[in-house]
C-alpha atoms as a PDB file:
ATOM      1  CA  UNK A   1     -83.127  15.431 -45.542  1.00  0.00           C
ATOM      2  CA  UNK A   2     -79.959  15.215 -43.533  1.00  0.00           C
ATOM      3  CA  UNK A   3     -76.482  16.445 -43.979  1.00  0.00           C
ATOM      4  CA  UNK A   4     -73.885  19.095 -42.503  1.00  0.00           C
ATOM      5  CA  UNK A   5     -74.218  22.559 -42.938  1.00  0.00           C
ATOM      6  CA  UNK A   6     -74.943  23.167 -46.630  1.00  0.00           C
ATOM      7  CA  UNK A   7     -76.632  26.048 -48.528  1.00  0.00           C
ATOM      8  CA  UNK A   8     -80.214  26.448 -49.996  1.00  0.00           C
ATOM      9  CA  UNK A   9     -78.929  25.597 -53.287  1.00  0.00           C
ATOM     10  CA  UNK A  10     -77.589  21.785 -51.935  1.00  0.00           C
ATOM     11  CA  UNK A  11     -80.224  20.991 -50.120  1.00  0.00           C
ATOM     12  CA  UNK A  12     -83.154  21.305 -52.747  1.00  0.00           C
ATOM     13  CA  UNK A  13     -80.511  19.666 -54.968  1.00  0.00           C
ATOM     14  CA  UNK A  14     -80.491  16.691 -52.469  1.00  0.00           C
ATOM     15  CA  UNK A  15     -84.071  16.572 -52.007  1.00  0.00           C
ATOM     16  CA  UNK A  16     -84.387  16.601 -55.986  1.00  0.00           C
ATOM     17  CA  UNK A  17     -82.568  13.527 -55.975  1.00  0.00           C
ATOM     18  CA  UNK A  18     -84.815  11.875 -53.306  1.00  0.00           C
ATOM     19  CA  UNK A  19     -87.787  12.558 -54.663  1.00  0.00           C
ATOM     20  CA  UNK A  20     -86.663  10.831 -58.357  1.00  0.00           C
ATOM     21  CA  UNK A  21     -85.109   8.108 -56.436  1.00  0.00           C
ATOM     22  CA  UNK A  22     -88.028   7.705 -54.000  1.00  0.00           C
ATOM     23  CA  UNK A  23     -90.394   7.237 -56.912  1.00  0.00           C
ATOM     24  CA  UNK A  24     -89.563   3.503 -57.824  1.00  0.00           C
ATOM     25  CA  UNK A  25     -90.165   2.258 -53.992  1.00  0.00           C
ATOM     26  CA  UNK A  26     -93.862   3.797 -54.505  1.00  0.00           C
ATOM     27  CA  UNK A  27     -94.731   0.602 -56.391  1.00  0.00           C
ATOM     28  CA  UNK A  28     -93.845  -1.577 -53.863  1.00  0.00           C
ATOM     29  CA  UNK A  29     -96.995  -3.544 -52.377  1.00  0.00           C
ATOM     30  CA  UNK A  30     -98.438  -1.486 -49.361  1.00  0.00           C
ATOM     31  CA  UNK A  31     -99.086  -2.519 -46.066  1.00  0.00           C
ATOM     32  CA  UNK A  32    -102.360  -1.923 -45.125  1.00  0.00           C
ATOM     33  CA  UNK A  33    -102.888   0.463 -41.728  1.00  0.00           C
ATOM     34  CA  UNK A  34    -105.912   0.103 -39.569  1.00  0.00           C
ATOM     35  CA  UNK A  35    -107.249   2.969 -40.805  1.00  0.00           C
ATOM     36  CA  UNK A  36    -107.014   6.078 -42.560  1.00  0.00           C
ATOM     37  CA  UNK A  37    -109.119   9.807 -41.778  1.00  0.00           C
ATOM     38  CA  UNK A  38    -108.901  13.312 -42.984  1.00  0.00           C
ATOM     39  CA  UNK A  39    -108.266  16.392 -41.383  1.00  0.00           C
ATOM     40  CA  UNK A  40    -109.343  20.073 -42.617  1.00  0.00           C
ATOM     41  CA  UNK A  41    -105.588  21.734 -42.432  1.00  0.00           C
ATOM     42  CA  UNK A  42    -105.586  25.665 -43.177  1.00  0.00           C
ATOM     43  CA  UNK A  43    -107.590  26.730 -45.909  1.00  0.00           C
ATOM     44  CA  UNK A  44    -109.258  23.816 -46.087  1.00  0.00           C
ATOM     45  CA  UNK A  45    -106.188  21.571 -47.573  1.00  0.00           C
ATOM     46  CA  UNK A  46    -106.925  17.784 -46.589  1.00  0.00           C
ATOM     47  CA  UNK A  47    -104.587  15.991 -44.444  1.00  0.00           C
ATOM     48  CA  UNK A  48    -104.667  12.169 -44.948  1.00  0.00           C
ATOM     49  CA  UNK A  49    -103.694  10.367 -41.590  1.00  0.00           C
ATOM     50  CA  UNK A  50    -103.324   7.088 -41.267  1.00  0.00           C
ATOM     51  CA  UNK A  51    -103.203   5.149 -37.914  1.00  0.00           C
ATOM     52  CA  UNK A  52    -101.868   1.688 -36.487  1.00  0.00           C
ATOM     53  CA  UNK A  53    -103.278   0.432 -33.278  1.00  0.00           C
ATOM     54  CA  UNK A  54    -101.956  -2.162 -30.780  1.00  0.00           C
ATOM     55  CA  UNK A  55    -104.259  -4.663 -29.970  1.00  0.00           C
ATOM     56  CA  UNK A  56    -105.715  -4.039 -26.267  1.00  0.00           C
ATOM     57  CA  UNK A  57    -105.262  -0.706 -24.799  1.00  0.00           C
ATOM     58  CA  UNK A  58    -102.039   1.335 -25.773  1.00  0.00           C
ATOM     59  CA  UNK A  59     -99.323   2.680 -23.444  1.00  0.00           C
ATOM     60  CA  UNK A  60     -98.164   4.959 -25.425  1.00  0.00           C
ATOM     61  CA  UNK A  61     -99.540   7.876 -28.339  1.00  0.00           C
ATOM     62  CA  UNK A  62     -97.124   7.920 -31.720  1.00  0.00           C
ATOM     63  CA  UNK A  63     -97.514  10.927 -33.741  1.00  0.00           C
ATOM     64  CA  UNK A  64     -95.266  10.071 -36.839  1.00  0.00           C
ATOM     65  CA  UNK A  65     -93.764  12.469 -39.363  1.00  0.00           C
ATOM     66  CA  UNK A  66     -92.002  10.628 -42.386  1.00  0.00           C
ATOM     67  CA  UNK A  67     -88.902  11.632 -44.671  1.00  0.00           C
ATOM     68  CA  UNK A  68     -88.897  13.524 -47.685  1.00  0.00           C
ATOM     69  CA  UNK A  69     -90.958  12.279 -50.815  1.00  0.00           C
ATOM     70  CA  UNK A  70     -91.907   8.941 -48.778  1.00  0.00           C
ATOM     71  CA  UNK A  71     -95.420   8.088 -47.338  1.00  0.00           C
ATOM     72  CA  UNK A  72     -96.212   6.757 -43.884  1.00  0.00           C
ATOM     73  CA  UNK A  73     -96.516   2.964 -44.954  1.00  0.00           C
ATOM     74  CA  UNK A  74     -92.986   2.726 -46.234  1.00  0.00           C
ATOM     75  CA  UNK A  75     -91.664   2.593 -42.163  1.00  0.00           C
ATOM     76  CA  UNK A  76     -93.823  -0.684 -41.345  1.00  0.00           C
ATOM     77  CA  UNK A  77     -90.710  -2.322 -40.141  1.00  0.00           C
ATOM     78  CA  UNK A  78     -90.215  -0.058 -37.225  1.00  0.00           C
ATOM     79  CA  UNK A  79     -94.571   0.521 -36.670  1.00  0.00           C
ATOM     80  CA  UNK A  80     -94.531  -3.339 -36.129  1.00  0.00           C
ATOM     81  CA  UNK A  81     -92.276  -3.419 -33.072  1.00  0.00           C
ATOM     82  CA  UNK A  82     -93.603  -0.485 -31.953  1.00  0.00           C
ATOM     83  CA  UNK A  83     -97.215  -2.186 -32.180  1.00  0.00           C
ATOM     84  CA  UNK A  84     -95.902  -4.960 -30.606  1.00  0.00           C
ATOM     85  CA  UNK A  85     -95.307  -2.720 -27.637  1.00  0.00           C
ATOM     86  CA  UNK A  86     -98.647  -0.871 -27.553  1.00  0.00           C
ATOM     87  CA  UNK A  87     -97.998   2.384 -29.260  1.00  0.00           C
ATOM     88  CA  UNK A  88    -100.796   3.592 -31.236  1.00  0.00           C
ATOM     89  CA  UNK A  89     -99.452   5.349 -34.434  1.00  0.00           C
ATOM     90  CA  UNK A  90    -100.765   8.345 -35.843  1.00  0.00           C
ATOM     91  CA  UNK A  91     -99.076   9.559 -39.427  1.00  0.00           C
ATOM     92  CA  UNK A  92     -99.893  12.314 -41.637  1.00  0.00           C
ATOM     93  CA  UNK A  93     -99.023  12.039 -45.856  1.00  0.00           C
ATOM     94  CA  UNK A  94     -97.086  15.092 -45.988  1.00  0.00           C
ATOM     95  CA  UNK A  95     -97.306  17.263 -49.285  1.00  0.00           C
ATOM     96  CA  UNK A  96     -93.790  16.559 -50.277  1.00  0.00           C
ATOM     97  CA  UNK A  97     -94.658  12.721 -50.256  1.00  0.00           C
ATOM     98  CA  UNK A  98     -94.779  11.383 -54.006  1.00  0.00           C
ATOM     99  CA  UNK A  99     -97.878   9.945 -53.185  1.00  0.00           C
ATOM    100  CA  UNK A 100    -100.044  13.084 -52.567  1.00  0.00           C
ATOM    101  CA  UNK A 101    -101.887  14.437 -54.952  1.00  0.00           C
ATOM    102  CA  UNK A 102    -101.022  18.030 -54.901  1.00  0.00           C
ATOM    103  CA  UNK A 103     -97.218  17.537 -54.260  1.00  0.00           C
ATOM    104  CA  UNK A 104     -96.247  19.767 -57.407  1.00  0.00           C
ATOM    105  CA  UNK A 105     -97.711  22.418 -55.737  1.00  0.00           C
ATOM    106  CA  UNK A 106     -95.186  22.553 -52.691  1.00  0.00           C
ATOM    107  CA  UNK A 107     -91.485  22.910 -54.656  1.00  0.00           C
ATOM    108  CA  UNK A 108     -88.672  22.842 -52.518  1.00  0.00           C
ATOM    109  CA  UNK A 109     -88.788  24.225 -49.192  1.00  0.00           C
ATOM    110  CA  UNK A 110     -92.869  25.045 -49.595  1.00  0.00           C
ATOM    111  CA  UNK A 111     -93.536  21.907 -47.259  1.00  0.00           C
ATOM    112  CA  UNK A 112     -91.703  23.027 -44.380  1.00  0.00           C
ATOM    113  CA  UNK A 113     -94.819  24.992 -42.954  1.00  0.00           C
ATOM    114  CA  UNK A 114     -97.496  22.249 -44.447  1.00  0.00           C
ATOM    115  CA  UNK A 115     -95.783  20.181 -42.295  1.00  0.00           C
ATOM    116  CA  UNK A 116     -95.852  21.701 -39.274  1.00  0.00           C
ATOM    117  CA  UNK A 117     -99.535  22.376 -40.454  1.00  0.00           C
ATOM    118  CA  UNK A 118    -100.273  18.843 -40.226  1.00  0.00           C
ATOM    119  CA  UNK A 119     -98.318  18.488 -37.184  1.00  0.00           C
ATOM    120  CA  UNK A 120    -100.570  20.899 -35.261  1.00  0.00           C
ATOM    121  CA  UNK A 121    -103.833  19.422 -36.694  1.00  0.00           C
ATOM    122  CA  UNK A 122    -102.936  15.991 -35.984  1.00  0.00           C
ATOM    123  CA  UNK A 123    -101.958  17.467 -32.095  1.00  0.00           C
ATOM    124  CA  UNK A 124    -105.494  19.471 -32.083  1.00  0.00           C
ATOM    125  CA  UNK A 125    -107.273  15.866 -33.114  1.00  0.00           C
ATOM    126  CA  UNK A 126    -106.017  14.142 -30.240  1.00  0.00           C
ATOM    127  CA  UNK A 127    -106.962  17.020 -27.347  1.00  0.00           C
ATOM    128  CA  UNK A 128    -105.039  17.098 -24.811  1.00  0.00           C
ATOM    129  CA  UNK A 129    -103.353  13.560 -24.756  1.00  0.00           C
ATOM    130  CA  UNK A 130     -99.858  13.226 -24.233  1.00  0.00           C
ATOM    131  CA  UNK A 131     -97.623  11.755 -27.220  1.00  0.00           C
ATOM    132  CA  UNK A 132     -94.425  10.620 -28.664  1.00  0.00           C
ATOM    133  CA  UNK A 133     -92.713  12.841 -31.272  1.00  0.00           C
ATOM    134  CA  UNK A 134     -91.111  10.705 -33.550  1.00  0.00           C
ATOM    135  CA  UNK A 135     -89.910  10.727 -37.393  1.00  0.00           C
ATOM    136  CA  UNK A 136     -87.377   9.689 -40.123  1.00  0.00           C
ATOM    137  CA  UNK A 137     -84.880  12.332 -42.162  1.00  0.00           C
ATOM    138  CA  UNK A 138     -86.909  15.421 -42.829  1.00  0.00           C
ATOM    139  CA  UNK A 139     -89.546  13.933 -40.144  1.00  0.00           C
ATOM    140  CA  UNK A 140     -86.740  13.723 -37.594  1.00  0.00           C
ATOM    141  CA  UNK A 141     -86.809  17.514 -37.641  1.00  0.00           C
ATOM    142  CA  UNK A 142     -90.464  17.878 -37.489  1.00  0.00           C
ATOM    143  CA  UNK A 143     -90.470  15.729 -34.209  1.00  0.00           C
ATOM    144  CA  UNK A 144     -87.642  17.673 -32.518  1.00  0.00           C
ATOM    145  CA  UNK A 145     -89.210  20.716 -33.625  1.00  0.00           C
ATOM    146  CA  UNK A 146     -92.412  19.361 -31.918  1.00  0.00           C
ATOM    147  CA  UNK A 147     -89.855  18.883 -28.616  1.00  0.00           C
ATOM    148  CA  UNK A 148     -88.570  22.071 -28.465  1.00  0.00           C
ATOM    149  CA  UNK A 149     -86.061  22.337 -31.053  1.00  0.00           C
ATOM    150  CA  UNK A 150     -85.938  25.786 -32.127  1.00  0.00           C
ATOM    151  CA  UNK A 151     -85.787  25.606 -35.393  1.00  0.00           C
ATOM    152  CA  UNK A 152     -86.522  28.510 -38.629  1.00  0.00           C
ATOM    153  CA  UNK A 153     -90.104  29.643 -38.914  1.00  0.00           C
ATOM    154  CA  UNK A 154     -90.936  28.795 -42.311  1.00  0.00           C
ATOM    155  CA  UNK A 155     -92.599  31.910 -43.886  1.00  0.00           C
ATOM    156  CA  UNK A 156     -95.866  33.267 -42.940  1.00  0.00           C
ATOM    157  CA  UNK A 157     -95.884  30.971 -39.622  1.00  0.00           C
ATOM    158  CA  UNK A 158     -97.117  31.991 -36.510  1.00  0.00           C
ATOM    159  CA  UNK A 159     -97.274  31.070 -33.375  1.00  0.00           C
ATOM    160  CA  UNK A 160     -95.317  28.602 -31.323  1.00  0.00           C
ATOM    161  CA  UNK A 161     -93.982  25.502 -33.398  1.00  0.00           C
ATOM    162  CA  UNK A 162     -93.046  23.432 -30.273  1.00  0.00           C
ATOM    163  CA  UNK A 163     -96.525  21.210 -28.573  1.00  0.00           C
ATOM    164  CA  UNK A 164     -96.953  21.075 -25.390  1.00  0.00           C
ATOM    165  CA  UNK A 165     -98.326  17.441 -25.543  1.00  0.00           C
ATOM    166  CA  UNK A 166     -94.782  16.256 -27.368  1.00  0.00           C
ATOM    167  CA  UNK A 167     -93.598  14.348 -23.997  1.00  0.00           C
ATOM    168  CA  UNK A 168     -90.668  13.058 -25.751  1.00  0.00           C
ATOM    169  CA  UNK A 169     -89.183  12.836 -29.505  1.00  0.00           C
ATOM    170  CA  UNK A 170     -87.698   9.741 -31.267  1.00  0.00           C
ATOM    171  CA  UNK A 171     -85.616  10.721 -34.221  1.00  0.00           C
ATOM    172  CA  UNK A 172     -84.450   8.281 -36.755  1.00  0.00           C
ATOM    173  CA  UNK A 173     -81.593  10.466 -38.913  1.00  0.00           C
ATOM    174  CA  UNK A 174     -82.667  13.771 -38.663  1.00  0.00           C
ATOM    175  CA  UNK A 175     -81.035  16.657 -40.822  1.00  0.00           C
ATOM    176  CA  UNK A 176     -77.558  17.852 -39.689  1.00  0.00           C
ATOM    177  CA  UNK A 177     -77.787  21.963 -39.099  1.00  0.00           C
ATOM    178  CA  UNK A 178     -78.942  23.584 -41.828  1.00  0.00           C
ATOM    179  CA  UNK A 179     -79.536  27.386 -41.576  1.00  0.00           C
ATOM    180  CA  UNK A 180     -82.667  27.284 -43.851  1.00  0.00           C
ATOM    181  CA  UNK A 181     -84.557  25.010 -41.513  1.00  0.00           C
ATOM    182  CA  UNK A 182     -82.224  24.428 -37.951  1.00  0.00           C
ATOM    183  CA  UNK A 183     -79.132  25.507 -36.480  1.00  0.00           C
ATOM    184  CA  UNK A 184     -76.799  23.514 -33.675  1.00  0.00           C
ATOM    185  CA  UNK A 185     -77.810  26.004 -31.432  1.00  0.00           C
ATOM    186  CA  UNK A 186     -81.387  26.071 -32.763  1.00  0.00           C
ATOM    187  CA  UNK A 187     -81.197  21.852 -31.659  1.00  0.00           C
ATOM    188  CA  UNK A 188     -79.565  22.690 -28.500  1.00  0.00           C
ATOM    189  CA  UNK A 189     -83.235  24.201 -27.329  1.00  0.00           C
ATOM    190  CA  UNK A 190     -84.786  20.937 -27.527  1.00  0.00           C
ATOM    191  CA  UNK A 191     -86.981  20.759 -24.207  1.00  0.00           C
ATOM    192  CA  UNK A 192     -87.767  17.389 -23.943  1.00  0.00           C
ATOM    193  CA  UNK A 193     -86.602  13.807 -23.269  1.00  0.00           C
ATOM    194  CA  UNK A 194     -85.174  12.475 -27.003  1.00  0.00           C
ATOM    195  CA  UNK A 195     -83.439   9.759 -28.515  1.00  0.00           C
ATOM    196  CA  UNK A 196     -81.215  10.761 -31.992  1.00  0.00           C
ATOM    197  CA  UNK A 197     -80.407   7.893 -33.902  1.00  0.00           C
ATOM    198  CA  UNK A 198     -77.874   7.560 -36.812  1.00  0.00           C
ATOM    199  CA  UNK A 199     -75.639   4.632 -38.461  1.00  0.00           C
ATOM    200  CA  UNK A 200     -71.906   4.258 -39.901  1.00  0.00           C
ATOM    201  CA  UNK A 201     -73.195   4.596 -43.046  1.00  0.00           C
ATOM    202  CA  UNK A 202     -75.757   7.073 -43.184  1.00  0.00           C
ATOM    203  CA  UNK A 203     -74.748   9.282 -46.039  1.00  0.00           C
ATOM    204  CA  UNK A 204     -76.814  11.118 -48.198  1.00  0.00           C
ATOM    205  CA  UNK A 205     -75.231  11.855 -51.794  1.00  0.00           C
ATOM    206  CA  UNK A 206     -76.351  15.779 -52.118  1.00  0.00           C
ATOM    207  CA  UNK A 207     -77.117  16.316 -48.796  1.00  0.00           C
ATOM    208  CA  UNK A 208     -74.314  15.246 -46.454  1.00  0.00           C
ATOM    209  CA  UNK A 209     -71.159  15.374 -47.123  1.00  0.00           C
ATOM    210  CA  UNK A 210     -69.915  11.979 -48.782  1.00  0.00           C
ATOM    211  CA  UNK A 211     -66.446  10.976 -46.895  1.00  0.00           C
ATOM    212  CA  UNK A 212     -66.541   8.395 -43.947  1.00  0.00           C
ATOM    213  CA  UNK A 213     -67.467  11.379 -41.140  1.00  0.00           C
ATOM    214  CA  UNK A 214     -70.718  12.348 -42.736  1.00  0.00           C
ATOM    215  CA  UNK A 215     -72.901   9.976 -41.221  1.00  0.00           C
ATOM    216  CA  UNK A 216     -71.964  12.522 -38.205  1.00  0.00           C
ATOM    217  CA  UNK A 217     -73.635  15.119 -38.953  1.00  0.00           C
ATOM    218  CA  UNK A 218     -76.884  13.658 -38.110  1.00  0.00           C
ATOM    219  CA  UNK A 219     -75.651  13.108 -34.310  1.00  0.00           C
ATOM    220  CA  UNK A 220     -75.387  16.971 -34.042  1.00  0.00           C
ATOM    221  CA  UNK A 221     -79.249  17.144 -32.474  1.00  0.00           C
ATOM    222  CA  UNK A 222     -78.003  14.930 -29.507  1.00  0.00           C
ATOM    223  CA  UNK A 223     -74.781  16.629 -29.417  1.00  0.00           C
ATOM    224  CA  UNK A 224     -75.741  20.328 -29.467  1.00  0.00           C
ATOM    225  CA  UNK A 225     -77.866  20.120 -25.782  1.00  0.00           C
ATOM    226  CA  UNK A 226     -76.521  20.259 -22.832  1.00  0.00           C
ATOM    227  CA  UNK A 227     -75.654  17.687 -20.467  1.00  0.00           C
ATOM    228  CA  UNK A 228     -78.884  16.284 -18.315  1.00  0.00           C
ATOM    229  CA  UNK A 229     -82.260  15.937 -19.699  1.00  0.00           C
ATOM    230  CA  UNK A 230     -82.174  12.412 -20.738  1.00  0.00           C
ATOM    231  CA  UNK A 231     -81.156  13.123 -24.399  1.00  0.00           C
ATOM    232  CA  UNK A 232     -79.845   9.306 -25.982  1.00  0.00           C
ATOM    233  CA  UNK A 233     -77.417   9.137 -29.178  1.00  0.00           C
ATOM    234  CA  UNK A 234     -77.838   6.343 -30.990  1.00  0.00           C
ATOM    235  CA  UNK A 235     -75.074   4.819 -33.208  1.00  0.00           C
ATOM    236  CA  UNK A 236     -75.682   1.906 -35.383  1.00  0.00           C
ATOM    237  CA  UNK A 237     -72.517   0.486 -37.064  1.00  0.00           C
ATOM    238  CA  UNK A 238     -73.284  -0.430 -41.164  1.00  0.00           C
ATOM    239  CA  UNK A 239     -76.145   0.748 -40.824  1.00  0.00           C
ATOM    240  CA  UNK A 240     -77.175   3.816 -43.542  1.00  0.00           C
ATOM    241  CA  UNK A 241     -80.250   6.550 -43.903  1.00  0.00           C
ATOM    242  CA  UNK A 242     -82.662   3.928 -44.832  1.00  0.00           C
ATOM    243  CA  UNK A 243     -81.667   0.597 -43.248  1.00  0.00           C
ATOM    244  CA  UNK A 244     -80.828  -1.330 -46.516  1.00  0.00           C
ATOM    245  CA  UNK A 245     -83.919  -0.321 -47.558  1.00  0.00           C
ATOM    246  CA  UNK A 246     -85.893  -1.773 -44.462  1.00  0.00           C
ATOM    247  CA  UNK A 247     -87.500   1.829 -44.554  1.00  0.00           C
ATOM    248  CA  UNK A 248     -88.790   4.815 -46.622  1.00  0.00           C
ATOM    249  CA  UNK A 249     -87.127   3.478 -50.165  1.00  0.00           C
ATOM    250  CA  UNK A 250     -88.482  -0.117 -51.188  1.00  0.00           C
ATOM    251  CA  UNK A 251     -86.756   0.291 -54.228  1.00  0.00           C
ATOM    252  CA  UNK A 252     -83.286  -0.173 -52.691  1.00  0.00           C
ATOM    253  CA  UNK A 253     -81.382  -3.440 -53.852  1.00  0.00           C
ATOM    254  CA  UNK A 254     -80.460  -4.352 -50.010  1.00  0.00           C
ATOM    255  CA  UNK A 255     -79.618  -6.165 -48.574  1.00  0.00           C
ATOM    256  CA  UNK A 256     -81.804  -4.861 -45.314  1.00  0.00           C
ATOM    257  CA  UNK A 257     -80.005  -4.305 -42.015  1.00  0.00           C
ATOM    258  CA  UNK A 258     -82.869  -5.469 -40.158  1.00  0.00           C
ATOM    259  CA  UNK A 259     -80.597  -7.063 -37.366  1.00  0.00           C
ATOM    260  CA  UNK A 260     -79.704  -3.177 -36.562  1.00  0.00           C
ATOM    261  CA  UNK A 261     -83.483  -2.398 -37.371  1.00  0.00           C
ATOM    262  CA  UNK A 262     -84.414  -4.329 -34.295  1.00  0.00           C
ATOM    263  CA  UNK A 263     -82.166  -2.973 -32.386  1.00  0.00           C
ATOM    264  CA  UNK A 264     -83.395   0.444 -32.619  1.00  0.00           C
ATOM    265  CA  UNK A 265     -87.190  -0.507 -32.775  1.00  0.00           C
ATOM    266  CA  UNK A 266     -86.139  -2.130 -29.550  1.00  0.00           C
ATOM    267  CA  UNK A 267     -84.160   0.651 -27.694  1.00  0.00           C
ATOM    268  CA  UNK A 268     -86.589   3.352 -29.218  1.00  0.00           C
ATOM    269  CA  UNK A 269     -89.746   1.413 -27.832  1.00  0.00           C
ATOM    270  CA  UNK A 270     -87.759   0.792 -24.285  1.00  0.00           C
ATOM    271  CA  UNK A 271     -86.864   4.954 -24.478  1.00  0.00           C
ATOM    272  CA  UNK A 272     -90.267   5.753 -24.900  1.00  0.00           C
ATOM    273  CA  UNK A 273     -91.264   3.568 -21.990  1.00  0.00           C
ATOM    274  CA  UNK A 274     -88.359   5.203 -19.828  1.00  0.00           C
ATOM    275  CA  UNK A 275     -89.230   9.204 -20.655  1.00  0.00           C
ATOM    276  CA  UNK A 276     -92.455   9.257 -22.528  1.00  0.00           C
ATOM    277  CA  UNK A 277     -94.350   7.156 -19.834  1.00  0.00           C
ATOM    278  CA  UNK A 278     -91.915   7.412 -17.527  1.00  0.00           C
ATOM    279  CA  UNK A 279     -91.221   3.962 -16.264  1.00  0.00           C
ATOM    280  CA  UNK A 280     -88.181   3.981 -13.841  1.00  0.00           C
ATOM    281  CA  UNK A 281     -87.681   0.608 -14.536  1.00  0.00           C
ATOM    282  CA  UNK A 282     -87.475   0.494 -18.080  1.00  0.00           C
ATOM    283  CA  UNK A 283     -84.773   3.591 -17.953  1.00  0.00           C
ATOM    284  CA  UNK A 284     -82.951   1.421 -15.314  1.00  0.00           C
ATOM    285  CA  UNK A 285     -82.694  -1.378 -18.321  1.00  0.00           C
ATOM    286  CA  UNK A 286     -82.458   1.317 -20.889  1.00  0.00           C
ATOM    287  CA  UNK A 287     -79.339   2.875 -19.004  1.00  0.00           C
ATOM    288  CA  UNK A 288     -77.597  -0.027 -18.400  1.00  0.00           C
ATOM    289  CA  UNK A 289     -77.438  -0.740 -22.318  1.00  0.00           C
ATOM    290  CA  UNK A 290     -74.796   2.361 -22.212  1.00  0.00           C
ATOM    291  CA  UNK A 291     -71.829   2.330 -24.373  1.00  0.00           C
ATOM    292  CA  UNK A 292     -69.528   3.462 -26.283  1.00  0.00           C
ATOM    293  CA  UNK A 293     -68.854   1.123 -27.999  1.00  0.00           C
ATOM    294  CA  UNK A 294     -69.662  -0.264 -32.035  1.00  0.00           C
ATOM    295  CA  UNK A 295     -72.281  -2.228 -33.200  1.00  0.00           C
ATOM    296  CA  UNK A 296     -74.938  -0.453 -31.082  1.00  0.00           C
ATOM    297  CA  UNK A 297     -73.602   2.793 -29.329  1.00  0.00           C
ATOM    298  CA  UNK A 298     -75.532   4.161 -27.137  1.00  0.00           C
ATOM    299  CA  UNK A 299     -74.742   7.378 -25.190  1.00  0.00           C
ATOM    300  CA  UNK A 300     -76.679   9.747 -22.809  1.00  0.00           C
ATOM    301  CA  UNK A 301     -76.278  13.558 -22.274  1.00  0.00           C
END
């Protein structure tokens, strides 16, 4: 789910698509993670988590939210780097995902608050530990919502939706503004350290706007805060929503841009060392990879 500012009617229209789309990668062979558990969510609704750990003790605590109508095991190409690094990964099957078994019974917007349901279960399972906030597309907002984003209380919420234990937020593609869910301004609130990343080519058909600019509208999370902060844009040139189909759709012909792939596994795992564990040396070698320049931009508010 990503785009410029488009109405209600657009966006389900665009997630419609996804979802049809989407349902041809489910057959792809999965990946197995190291485990998977269940947490009770509000009245009682199950939340399936499954988790990737680094071998030896981890550095850092991943709590991943995926993008619309995918599943957790469809990013293995970025969890592998990041394993590689010692993160330990933590990532709920959101209702919307094709592969749960009540998804019919969330149309639409209806998984907006089940998601930040599972967000704040998964947060209440690991105490008081710091973590990572990071996701893909519709996930991308859940994580900057986790770091302070201020985004739309979907109805009948309550409470606060940002976590206190979201150190910093990784966001592959996350929506453009859209008033339903987040607003520029609503993304200028973000609180923490976060990286935004997007590519040339990431347009979504239905949800952004399809001329050569679209792909912009997903930068608009980095660009809306203010200057300071250690917020990173991340600009990835060829590169579209879902990598060539690296991540989240299987199904797509290719071929993958998993040159670019490593390059943000890389940066995002070297971020996360900077400002979620905070490393001065690693945002010494992270800052000096500055530019503004094509194939891999990367800028700092």
């Amino acid at each position: 789910m990503a785009g410029l500012p488009i109405d209600r009617r657009g966006l389900l229209v665009g997630a419609g698509a996804l979802v049809a789309s989407a349902r041809l990668g489910a057959m792809a062979a999965r990946p197995a993670a190291e485990r998977q558990f269940t947490l009770a969510g509000p009245g009682g609704r199950k939340i399936r988590v499954s988790e990737w750990k680094p071998r030896g003790k981890a550095k850092a605590l991943v709590l991943f939210s995926h993008g619309a109508a995918s599943s957790p095991r469809f990013y293995e190409a970025i969890f592998a780097p990041w394993l590689a690094a010692g993160f330990h990964i933590l990532a709920p099957l959101h209702v919307d995902s094709i592969e749960h078994p009540h998804t019919k019974d969330y149309p639409g917007l209806a998984s907006w608050k089940a998601r930040l349901e599972d967000m704040r279960a998964l947060s209440a399972h690991v105490g008081k530990r710091p973590w990572i906030a990071a996701g893909h597309s519709y996930g991308g907002l859940v994580a900057l919502t986790m770091g302070g984003a201020a985004a739309v209380p979907p109805e009948g919420w309550s409470g606060p939706m940002r976590d206190p234990n979201a150190r910093a937020v990784v966001a592959f593609s996350p929506p453009a503004p859209i008033p339903v869910l987040c607003t520029a301004e609503g993304y200028g609130k973000i609180a923490v350290p976060a990286l935004v990343q997007t590519g040339t080519k990431d347009i979504v058909p239905g949800i952004t706007t399809t001329d050569g600019e679209g792909w912009r509208g997903h930068l608009v999370p980095y660009e809306a805060t203010a200057i300071g902060g250690n917020r990173y844009g991340l600009v990835l040139e060829g590169v579209d929503h879902y990598f060539g189909g690296a991540i989240c759709r299987y199904d797509l012909p290719g071929p993958k841009q998993l040159d670019r792939l490593a390059d943000a596994a890389r940066i995002s795992a070297l971020f996360v060392d900077a400002h979620g564990r905070g490393e001065k040396a690693a945002a010494k070698r992270l800052d000096a990879m500055l530019t503004d320049r094509l194939p891999v931009m990367l800028l700092r508010k």
